[in-house]
C-alpha atoms as a PDB file:
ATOM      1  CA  UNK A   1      -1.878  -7.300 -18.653  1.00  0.00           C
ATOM      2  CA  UNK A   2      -4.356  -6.516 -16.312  1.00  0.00           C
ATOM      3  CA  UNK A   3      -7.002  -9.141 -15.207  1.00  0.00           C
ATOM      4  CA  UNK A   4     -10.199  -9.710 -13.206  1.00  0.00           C
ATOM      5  CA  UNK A   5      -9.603 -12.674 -10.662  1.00  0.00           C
ATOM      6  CA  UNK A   6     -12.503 -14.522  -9.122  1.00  0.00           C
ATOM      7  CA  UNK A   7     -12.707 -14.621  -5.548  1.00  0.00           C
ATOM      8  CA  UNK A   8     -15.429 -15.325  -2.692  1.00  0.00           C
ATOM      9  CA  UNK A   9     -16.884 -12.236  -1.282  1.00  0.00           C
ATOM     10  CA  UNK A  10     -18.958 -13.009   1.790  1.00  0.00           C
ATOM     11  CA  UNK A  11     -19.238  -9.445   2.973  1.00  0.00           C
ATOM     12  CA  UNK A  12     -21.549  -9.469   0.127  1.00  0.00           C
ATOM     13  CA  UNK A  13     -23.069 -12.879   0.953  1.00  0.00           C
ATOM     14  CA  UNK A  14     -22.222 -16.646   1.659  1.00  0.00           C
ATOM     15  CA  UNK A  15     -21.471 -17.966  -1.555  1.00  0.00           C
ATOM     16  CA  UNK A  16     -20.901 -14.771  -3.547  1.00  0.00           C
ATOM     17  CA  UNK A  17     -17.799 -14.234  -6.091  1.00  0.00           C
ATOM     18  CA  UNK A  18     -16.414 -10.921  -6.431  1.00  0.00           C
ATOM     19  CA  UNK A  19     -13.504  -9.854  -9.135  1.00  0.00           C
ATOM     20  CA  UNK A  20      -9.773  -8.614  -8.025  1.00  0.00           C
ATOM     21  CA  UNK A  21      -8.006  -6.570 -10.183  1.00  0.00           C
ATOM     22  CA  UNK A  22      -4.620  -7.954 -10.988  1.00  0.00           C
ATOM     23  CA  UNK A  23      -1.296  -7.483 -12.942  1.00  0.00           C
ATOM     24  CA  UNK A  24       1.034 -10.001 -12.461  1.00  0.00           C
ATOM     25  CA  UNK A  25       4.337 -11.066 -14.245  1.00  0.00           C
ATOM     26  CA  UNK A  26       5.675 -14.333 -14.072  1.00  0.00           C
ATOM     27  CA  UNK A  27       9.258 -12.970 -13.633  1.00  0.00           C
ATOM     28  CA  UNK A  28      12.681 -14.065 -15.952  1.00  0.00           C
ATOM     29  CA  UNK A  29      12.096 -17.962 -16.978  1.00  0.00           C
ATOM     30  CA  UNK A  30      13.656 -20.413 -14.217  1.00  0.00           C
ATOM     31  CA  UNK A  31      13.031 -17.956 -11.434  1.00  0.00           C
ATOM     32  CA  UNK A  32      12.826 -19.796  -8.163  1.00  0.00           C
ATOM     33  CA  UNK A  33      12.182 -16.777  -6.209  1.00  0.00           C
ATOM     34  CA  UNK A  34       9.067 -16.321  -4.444  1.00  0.00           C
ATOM     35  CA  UNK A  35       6.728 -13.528  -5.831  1.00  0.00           C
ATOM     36  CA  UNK A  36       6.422 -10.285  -4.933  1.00  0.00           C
ATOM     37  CA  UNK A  37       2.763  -8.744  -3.812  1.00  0.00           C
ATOM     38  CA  UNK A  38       2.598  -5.015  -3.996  1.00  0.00           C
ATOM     39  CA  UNK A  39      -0.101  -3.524  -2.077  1.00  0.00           C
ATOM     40  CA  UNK A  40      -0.598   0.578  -3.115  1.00  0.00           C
ATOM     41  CA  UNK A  41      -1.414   3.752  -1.454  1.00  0.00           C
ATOM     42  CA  UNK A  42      -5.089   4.122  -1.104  1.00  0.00           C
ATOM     43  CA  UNK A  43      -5.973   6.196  -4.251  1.00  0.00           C
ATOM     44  CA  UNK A  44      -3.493   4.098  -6.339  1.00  0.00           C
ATOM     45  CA  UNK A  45      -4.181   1.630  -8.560  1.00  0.00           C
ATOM     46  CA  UNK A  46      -2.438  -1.051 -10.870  1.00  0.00           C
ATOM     47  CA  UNK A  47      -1.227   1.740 -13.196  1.00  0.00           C
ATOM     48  CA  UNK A  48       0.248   3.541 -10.513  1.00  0.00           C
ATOM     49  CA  UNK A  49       2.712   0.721 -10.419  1.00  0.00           C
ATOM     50  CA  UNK A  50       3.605   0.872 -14.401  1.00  0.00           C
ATOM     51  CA  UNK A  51       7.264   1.781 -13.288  1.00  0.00           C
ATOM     52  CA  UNK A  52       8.418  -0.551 -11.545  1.00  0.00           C
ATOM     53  CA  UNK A  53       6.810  -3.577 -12.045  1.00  0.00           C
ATOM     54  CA  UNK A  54       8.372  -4.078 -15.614  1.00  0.00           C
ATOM     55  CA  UNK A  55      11.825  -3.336 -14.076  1.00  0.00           C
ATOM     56  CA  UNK A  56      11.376  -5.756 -11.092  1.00  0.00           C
ATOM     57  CA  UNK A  57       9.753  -8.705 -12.886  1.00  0.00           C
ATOM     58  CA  UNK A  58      12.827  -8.451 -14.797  1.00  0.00           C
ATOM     59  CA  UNK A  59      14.277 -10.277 -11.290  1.00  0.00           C
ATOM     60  CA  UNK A  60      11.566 -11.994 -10.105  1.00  0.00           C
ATOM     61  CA  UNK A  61       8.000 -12.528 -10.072  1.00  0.00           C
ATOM     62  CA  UNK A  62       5.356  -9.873  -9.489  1.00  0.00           C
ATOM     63  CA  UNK A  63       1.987  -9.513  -8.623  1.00  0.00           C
ATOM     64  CA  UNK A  64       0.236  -6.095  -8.107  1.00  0.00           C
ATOM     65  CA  UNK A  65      -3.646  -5.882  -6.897  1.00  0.00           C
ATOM     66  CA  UNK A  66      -6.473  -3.384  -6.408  1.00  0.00           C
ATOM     67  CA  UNK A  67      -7.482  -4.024  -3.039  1.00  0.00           C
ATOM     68  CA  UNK A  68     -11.806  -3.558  -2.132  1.00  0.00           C
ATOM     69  CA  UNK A  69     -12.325  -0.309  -2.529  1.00  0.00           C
ATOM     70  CA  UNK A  70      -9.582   0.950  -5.245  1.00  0.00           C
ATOM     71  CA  UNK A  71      -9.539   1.127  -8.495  1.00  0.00           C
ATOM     72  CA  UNK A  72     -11.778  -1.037 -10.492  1.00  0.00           C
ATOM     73  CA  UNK A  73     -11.877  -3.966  -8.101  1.00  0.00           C
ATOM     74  CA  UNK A  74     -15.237  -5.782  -7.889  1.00  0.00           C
ATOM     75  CA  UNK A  75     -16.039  -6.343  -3.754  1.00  0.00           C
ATOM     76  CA  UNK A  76     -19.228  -5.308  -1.195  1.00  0.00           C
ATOM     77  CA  UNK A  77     -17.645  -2.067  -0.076  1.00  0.00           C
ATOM     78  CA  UNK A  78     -19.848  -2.178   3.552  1.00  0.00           C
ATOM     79  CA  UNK A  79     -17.044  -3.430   5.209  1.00  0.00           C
ATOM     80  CA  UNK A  80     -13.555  -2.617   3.907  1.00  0.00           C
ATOM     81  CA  UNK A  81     -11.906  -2.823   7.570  1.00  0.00           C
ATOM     82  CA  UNK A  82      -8.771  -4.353   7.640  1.00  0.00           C
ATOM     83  CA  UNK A  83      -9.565  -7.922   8.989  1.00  0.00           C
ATOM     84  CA  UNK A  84     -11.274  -8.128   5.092  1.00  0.00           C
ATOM     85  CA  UNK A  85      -8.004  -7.141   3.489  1.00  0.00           C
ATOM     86  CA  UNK A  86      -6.244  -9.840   5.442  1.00  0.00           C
ATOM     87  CA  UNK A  87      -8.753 -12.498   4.415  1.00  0.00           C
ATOM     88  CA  UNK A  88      -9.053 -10.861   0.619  1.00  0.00           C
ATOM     89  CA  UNK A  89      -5.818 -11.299   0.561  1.00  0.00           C
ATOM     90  CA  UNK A  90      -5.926 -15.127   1.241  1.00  0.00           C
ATOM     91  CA  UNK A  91      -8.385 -15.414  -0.973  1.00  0.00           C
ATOM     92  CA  UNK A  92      -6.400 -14.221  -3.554  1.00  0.00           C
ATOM     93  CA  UNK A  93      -3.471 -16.072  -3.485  1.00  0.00           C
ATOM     94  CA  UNK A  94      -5.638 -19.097  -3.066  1.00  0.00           C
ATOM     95  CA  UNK A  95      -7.447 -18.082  -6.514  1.00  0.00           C
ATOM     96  CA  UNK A  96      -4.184 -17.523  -8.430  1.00  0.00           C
ATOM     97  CA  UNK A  97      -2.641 -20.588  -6.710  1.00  0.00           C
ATOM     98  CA  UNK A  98       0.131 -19.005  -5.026  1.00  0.00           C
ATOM     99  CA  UNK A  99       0.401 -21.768  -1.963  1.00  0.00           C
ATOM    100  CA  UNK A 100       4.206 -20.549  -0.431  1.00  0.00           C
ATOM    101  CA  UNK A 101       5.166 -17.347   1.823  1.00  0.00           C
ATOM    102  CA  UNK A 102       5.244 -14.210  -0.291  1.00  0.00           C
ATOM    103  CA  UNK A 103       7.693 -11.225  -0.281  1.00  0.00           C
ATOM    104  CA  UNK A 104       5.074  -8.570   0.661  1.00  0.00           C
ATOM    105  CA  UNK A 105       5.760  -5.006   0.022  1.00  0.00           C
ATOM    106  CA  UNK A 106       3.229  -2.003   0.935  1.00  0.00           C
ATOM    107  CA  UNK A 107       2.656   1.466   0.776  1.00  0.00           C
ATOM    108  CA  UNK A 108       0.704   3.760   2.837  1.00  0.00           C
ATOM    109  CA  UNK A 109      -2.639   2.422   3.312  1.00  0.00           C
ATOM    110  CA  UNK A 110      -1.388  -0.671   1.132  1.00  0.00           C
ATOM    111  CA  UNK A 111       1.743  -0.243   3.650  1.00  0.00           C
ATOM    112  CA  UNK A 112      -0.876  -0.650   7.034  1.00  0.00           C
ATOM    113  CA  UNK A 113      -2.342  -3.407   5.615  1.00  0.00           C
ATOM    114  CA  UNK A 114       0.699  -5.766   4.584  1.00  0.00           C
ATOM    115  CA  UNK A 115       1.475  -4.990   8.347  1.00  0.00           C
ATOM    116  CA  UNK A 116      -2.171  -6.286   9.430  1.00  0.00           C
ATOM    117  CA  UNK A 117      -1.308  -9.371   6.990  1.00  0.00           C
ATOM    118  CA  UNK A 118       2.022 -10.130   8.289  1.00  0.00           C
ATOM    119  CA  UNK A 119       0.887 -10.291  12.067  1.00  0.00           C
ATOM    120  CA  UNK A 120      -2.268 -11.968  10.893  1.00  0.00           C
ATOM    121  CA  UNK A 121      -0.729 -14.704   8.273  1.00  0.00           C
ATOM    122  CA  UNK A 122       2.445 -14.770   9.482  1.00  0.00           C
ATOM    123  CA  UNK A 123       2.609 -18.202   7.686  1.00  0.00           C
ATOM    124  CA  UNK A 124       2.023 -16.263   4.187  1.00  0.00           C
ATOM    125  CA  UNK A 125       4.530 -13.904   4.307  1.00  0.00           C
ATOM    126  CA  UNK A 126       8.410 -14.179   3.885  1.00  0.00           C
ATOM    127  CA  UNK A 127       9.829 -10.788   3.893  1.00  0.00           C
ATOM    128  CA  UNK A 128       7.877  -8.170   4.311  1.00  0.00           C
ATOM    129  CA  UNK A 129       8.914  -4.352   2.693  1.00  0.00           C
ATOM    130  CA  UNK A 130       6.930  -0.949   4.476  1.00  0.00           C
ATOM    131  CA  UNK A 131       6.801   2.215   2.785  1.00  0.00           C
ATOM    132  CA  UNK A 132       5.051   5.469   3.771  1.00  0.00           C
ATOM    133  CA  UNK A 133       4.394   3.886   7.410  1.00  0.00           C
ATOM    134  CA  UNK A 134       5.712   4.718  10.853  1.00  0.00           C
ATOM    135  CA  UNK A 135       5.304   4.565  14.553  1.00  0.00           C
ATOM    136  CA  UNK A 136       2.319   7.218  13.949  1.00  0.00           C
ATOM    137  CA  UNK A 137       0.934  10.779  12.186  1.00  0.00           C
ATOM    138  CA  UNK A 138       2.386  13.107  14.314  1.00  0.00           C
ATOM    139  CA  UNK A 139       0.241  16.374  14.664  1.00  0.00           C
ATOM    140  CA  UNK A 140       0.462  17.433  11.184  1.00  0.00           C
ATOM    141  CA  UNK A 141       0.199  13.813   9.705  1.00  0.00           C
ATOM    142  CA  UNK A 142      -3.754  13.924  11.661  1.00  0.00           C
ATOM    143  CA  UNK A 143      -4.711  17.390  10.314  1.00  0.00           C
ATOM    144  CA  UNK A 144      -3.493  16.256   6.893  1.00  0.00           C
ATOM    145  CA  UNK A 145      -6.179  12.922   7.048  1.00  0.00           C
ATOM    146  CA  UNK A 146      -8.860  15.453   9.091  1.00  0.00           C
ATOM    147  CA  UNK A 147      -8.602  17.677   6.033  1.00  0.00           C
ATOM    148  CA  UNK A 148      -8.704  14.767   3.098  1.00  0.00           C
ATOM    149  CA  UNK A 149     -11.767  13.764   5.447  1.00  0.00           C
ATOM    150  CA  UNK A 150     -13.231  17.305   5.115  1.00  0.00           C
ATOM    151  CA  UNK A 151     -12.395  17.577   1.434  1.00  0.00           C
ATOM    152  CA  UNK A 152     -14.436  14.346   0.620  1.00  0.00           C
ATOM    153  CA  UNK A 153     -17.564  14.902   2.584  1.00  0.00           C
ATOM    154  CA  UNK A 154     -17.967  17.412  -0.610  1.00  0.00           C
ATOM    155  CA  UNK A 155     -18.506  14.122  -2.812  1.00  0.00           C
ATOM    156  CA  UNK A 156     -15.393  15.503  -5.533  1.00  0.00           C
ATOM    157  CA  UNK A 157     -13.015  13.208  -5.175  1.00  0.00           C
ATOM    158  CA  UNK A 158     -10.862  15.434  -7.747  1.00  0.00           C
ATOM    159  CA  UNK A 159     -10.480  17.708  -4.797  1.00  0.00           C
ATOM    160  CA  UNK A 160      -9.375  15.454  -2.617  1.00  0.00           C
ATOM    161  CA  UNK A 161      -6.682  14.310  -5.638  1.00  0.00           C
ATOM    162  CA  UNK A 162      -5.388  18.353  -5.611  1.00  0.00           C
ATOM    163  CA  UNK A 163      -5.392  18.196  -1.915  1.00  0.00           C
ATOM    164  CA  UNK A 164      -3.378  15.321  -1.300  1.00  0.00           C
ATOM    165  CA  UNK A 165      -0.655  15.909  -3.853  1.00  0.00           C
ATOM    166  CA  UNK A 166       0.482  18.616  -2.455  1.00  0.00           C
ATOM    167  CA  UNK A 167       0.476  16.597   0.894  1.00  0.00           C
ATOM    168  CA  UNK A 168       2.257  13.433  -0.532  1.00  0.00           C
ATOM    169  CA  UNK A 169       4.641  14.352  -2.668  1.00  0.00           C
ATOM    170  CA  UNK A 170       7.915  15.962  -2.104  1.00  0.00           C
ATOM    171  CA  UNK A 171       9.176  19.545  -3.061  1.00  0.00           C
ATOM    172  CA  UNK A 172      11.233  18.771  -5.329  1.00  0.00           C
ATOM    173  CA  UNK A 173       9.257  16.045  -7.260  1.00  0.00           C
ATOM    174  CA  UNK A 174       6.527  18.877  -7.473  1.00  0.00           C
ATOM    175  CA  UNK A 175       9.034  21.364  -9.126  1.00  0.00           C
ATOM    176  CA  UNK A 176       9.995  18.982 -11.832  1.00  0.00           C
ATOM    177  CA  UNK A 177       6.641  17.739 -12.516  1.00  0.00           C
ATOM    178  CA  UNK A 178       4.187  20.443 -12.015  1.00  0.00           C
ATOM    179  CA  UNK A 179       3.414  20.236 -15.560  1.00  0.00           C
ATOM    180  CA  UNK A 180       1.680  16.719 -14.903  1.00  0.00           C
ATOM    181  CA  UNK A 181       0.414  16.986 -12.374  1.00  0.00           C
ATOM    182  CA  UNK A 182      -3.130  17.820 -13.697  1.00  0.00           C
ATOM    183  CA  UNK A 183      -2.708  14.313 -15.539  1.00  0.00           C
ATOM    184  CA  UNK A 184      -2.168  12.795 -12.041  1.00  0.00           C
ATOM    185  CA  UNK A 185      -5.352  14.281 -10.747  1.00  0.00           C
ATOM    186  CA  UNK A 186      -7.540  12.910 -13.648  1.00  0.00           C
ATOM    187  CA  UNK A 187      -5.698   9.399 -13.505  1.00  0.00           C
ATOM    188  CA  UNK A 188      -7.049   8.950  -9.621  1.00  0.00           C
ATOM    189  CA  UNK A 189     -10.322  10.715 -10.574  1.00  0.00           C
ATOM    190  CA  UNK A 190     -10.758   8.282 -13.370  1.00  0.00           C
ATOM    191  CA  UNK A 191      -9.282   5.419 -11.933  1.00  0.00           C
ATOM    192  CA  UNK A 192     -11.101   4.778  -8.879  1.00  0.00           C
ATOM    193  CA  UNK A 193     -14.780   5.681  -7.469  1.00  0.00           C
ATOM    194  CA  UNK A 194     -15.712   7.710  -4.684  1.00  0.00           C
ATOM    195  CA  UNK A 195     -18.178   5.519  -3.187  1.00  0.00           C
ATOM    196  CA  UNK A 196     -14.794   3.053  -3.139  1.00  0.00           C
ATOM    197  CA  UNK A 197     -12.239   5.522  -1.926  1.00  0.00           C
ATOM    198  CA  UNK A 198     -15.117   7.105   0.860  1.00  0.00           C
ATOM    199  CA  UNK A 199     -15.229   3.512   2.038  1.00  0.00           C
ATOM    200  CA  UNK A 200     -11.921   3.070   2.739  1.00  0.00           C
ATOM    201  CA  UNK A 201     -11.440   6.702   4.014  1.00  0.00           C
ATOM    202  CA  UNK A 202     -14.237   6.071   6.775  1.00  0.00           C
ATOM    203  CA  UNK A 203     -13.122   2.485   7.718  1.00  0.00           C
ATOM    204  CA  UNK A 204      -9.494   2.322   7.399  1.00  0.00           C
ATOM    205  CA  UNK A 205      -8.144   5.699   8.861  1.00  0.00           C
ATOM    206  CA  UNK A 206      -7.996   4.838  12.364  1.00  0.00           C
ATOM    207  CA  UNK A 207      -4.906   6.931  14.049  1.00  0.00           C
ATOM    208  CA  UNK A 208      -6.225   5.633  18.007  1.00  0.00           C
ATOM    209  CA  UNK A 209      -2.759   4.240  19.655  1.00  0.00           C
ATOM    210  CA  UNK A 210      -5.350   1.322  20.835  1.00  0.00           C
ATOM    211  CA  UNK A 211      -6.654   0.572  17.220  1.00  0.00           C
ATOM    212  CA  UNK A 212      -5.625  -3.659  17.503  1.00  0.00           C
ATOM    213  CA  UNK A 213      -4.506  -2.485  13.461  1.00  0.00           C
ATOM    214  CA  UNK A 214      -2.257   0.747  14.343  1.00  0.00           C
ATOM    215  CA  UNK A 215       1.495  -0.292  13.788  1.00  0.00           C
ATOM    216  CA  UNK A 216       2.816  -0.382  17.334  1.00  0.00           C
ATOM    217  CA  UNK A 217       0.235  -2.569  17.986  1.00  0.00           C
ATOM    218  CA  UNK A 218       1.169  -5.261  14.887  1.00  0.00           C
ATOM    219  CA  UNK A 219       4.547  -5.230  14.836  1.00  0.00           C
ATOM    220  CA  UNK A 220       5.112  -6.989  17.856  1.00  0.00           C
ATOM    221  CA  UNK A 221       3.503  -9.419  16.424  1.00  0.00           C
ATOM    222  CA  UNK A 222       5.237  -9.958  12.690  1.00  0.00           C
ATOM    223  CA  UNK A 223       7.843 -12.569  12.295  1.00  0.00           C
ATOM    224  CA  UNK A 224       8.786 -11.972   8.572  1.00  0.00           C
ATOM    225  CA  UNK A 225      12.105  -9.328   8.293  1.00  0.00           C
ATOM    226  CA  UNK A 226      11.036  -6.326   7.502  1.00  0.00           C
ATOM    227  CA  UNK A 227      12.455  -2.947   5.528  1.00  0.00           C
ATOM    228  CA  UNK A 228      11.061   0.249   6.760  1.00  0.00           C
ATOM    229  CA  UNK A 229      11.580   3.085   3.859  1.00  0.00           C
ATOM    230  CA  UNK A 230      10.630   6.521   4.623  1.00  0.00           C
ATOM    231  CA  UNK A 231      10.951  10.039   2.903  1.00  0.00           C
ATOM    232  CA  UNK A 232      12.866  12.484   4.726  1.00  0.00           C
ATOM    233  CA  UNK A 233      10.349  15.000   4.264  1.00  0.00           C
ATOM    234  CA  UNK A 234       7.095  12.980   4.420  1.00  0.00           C
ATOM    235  CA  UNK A 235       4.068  14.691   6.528  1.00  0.00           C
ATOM    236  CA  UNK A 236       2.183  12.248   6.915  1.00  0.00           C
ATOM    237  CA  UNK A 237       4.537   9.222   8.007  1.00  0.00           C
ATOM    238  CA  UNK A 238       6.892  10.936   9.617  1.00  0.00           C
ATOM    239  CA  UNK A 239      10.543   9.728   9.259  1.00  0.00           C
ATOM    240  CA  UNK A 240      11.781  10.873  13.238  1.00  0.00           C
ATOM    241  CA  UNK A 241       9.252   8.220  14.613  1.00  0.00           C
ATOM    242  CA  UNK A 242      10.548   5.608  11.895  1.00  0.00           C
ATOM    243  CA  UNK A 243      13.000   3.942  14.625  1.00  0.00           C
ATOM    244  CA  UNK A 244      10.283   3.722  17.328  1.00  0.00           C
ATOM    245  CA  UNK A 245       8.752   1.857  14.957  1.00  0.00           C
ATOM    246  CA  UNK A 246      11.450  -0.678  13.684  1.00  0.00           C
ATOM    247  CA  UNK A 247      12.134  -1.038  17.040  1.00  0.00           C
ATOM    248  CA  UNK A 248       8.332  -2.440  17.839  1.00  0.00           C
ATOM    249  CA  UNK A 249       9.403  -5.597  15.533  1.00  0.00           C
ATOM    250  CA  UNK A 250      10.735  -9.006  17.780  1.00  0.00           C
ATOM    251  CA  UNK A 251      14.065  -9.062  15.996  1.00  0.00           C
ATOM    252  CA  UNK A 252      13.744  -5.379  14.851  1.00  0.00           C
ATOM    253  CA  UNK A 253      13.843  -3.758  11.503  1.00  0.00           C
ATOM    254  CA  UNK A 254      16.057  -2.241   9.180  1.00  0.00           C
ATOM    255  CA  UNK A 255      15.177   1.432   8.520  1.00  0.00           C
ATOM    256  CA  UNK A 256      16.233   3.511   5.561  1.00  0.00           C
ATOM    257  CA  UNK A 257      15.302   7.178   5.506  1.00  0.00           C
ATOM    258  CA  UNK A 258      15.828   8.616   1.949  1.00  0.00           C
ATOM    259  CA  UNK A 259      16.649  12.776   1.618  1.00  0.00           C
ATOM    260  CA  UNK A 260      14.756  14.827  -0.010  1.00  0.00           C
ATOM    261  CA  UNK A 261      11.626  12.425  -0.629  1.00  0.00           C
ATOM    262  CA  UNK A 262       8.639  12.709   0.711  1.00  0.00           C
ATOM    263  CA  UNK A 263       5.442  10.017   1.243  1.00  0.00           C
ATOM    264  CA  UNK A 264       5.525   8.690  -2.084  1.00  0.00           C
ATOM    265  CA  UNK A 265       8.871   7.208  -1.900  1.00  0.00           C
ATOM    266  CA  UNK A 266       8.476   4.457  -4.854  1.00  0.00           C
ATOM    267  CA  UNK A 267       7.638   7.563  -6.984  1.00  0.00           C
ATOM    268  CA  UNK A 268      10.141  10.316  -6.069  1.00  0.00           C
ATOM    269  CA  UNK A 269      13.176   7.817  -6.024  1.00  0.00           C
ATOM    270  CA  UNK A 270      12.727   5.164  -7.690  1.00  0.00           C
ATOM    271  CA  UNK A 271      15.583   3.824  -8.581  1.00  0.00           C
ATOM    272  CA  UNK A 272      16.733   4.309  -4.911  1.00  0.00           C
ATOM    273  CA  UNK A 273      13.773   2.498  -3.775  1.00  0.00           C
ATOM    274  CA  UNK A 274      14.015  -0.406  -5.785  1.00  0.00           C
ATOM    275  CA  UNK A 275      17.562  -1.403  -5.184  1.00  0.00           C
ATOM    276  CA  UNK A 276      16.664  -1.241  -1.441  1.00  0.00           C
ATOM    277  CA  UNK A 277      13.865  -3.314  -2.042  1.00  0.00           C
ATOM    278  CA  UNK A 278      15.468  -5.926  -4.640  1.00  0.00           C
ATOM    279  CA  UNK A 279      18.854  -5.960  -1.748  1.00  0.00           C
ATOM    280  CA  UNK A 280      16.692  -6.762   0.956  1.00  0.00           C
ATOM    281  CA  UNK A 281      14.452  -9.720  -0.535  1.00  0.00           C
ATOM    282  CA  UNK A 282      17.679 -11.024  -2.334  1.00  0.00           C
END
């Protein structure tokens, strides 16, 4: 069930204690396997996650989180810059007494900042699994992010929800789930706030190559192994510049481009995804 876990929050203050939002599974009984920490896109919350967490606590253990600025986590939002995820992160697995290296798995946003983590923490992390990240954008990734930008500014963050479906998931998910889609839309809306999701939009979205958090510049830098997965048909992390980017990593990393799936890989295939993911951190 989902909880509120006390952590220090000196963005807001020294000494001040802000709440995490957590779900987290202790896994089968006897499990000596490290737990898994799944970071989400940036619109996604612990709900988000509802499929596969039962299904992969069933292995191991598991421990999803709302990150500052999603969902109904508790933190100052006047700095949400990555450097704070790294330490929130810290924090957190301090406060729930998690002292060993961590599988890490992210997506997306969540995906940039188990990256940041990895290079940062190195000692924290074990394996580390990427999804919805490359080398870059590419052209039409940056218009995508200028328009979510533009679509904000309006202050409805249910627009922005329409817009970025469309954007993030792939044709053929759309076609066989149009009918829920309006759900979706009132899920995020519901789910998160805007003054949260604005935050992160206009502190976290850096695409400069010479950002010290863009992912050629942290991989270098990231000792864990790594799994890259990627949607074939993803706009916005585009699967063709998925090599330059495994190839960033000291002892490289093993890429896995899935067909006809696009961002929201651990959504349109599932199953697929999972098996990679349980494989790899085996």
């Amino acid at each position: 069930m989902p909880e509120f876990i006390d952590i220090l929050d000196p963005v807001a203050g020294a000494g001040m204690v802000g709440q995490v939002r957590v779900d987290r599974r202790p896994g089968p009984e006897g499990s000596t396997a490290p737990p898994l920490v799944i970071l989400g896109g940036m619109t996604q919350t612990l709900s988000s996650w509802g499929g596969q967490v039962r299904p992969l606590s069933g292995q191991r253990p598991v421990i999803v989180y709302e990150a500052r600025g999603q969902g109904q986590t508790r933190l100052d939002l006047s700095d949400v810059t990555p450097p704070v995820h790294v330490e929130d992160f810290e924090r957190l697995l301090d406060a729930l007494g998690v002292a060993g290296p961590v599988d890490l798995c992210g997506f997306s946003f969540g995906g940039r900042i188990a990256l940041a983590i990895a290079a940062e923490r190195p000692e924290r992390v074990r394996r580390l699994v990427l999804s919805g990240v490359s080398a870059g954008r590419g052209a039409l990734g940056r218009v995508i992010v200028r328009a979510w930008r533009e679509a904000l500014k309006t202050g409805d963050l249910e627009a922005l929800a329409w817009i970025s479906l469309g954007d993030t998931l792939g044709p053929r998910y759309l076609e066989a789930n149009e009918a829920v889609l309006a759900a979706f839309v009132t899920a995020t809306v519901q789910r998160n706030t805007y003054a949260g999701i604005s935050a992160l939009f206009t502190q976290t979205l850096n695409d400069a190559p010479d950002s010290p958090w863009a992912p050629l510049r942290l991989a270098p830098r990231v000792q864990a192994p790594t799994l890259l997965l990627a949607g074939a048909l993803d706009r916005l992390a585009p699967a063709g510049e998925l090599d330059a980017l495994a190839a960033a990593f000291p002892a490289g990393a093993r890429a896995e481009v899935l067909p006809d799936v696009g961002h929201t890989v651990a959504i349109e295939a599932a199953e697929r995804w999972r098996a990679l993911v349980l494989e790899f951190l085996a």
